[in-house]
PDB file of N, CA and C in Angstrom:
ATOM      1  N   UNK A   1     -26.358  17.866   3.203  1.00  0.00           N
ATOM      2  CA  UNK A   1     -27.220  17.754   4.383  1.00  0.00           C
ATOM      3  C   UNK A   1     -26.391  17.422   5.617  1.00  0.00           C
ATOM      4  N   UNK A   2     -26.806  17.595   6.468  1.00  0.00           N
ATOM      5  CA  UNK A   2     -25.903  17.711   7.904  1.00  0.00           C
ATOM      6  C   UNK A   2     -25.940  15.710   8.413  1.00  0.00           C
ATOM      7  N   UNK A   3     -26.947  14.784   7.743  1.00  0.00           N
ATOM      8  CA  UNK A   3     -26.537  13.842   7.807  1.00  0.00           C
ATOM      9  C   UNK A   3     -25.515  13.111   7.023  1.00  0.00           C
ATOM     10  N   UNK A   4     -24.933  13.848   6.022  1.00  0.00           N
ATOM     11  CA  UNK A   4     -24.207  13.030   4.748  1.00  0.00           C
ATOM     12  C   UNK A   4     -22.852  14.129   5.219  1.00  0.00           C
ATOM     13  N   UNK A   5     -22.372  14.733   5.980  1.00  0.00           N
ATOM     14  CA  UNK A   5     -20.998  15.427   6.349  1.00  0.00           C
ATOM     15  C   UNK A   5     -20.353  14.885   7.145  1.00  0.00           C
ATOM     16  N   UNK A   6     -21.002  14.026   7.892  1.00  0.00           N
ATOM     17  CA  UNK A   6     -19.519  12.968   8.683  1.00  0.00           C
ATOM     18  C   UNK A   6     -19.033  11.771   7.497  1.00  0.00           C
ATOM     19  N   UNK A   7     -19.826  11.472   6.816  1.00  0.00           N
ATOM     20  CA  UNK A   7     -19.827  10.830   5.657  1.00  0.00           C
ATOM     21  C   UNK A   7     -18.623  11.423   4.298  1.00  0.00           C
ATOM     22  N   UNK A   8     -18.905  12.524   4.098  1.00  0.00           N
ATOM     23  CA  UNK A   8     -18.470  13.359   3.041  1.00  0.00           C
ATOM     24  C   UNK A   8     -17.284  13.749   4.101  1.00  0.00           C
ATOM     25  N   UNK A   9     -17.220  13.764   4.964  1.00  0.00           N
ATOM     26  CA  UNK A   9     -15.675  14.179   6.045  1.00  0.00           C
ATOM     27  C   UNK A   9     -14.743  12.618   5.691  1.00  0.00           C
ATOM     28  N   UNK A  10     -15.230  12.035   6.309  1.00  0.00           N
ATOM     29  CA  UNK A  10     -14.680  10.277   6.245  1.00  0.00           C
ATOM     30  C   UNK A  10     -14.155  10.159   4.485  1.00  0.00           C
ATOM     31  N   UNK A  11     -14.779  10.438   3.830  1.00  0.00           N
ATOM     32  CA  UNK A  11     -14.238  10.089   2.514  1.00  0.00           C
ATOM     33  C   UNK A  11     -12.985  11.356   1.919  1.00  0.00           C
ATOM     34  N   UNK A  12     -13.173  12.635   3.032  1.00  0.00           N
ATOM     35  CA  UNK A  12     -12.473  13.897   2.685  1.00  0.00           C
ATOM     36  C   UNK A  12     -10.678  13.106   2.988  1.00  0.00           C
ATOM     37  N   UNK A  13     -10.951  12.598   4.370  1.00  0.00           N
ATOM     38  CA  UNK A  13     -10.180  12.199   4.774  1.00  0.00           C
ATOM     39  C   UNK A  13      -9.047  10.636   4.473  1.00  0.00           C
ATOM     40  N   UNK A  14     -10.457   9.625   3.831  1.00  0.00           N
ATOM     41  CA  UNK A  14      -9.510   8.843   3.158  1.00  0.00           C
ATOM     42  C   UNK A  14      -8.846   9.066   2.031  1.00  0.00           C
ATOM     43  N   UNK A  15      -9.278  10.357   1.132  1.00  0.00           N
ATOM     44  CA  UNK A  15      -8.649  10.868  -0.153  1.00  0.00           C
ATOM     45  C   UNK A  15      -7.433  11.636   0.663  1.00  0.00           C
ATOM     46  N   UNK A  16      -7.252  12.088   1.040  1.00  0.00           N
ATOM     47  CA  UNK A  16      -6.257  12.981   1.802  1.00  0.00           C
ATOM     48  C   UNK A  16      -4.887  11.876   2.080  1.00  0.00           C
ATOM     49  N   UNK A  17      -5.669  10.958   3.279  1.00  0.00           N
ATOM     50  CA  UNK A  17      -4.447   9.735   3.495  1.00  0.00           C
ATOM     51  C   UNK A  17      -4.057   9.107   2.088  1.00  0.00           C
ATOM     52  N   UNK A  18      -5.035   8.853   1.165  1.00  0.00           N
ATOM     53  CA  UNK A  18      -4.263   8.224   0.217  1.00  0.00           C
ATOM     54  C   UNK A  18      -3.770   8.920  -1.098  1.00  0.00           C
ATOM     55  N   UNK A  19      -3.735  10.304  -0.701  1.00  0.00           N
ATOM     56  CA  UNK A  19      -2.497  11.408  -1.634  1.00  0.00           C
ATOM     57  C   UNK A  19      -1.253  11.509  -0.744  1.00  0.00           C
ATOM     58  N   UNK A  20      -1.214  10.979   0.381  1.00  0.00           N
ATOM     59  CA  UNK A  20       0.022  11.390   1.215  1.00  0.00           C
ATOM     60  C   UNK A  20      -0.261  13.079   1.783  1.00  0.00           C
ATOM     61  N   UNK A  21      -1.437  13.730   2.256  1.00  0.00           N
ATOM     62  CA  UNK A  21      -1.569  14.908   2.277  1.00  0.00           C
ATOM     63  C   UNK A  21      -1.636  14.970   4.208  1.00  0.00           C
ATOM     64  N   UNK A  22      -1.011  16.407   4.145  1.00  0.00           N
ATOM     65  CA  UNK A  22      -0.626  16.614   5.955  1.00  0.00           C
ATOM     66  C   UNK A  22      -1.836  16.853   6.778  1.00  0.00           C
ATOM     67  N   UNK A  23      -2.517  17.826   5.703  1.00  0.00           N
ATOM     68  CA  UNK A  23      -3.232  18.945   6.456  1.00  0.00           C
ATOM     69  C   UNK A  23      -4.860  18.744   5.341  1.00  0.00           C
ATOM     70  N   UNK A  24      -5.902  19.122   6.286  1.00  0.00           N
ATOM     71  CA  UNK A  24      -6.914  19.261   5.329  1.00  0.00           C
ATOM     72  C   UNK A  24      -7.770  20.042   5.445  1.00  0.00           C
ATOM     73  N   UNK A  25      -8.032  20.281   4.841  1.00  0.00           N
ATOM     74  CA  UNK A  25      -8.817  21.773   4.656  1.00  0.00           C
ATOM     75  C   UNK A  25     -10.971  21.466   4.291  1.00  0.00           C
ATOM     76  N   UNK A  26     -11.741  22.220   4.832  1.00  0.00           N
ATOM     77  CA  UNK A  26     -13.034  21.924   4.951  1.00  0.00           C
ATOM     78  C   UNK A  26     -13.523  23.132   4.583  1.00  0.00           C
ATOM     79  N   UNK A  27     -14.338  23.481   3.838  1.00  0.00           N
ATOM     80  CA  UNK A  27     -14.935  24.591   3.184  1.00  0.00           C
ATOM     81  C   UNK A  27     -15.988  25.569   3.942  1.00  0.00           C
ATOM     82  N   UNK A  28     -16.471  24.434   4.607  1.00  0.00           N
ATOM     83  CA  UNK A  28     -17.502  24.626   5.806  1.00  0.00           C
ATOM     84  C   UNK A  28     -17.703  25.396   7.026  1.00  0.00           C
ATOM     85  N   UNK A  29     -16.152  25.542   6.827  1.00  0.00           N
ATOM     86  CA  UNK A  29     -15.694  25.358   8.673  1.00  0.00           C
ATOM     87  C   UNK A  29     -14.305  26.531   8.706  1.00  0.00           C
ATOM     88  N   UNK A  30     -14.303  27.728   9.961  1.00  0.00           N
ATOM     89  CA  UNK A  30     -14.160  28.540   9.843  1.00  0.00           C
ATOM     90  C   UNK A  30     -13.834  30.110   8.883  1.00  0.00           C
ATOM     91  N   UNK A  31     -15.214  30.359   8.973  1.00  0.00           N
ATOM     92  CA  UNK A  31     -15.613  31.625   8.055  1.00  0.00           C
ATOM     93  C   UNK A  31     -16.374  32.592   9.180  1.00  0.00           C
TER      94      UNK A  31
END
């Protein structure tokens, strides 16, 4: 739901910082 994606972004992003990862990628978002 479009309220739970800044949510589901925020957690995309603390998994990301805590693999050591550069770049992140969103499934959502340009197609």
């Amino acid at each position: 739901t479009a309220m739970a994606r800044p949510i589901i972004a925020k957690k995309q992003v603390e998994l990301a910082l805590s693999i050591g990862a550069k770049f992140l990628c969103h499934g959502a978002t340009g197609k």
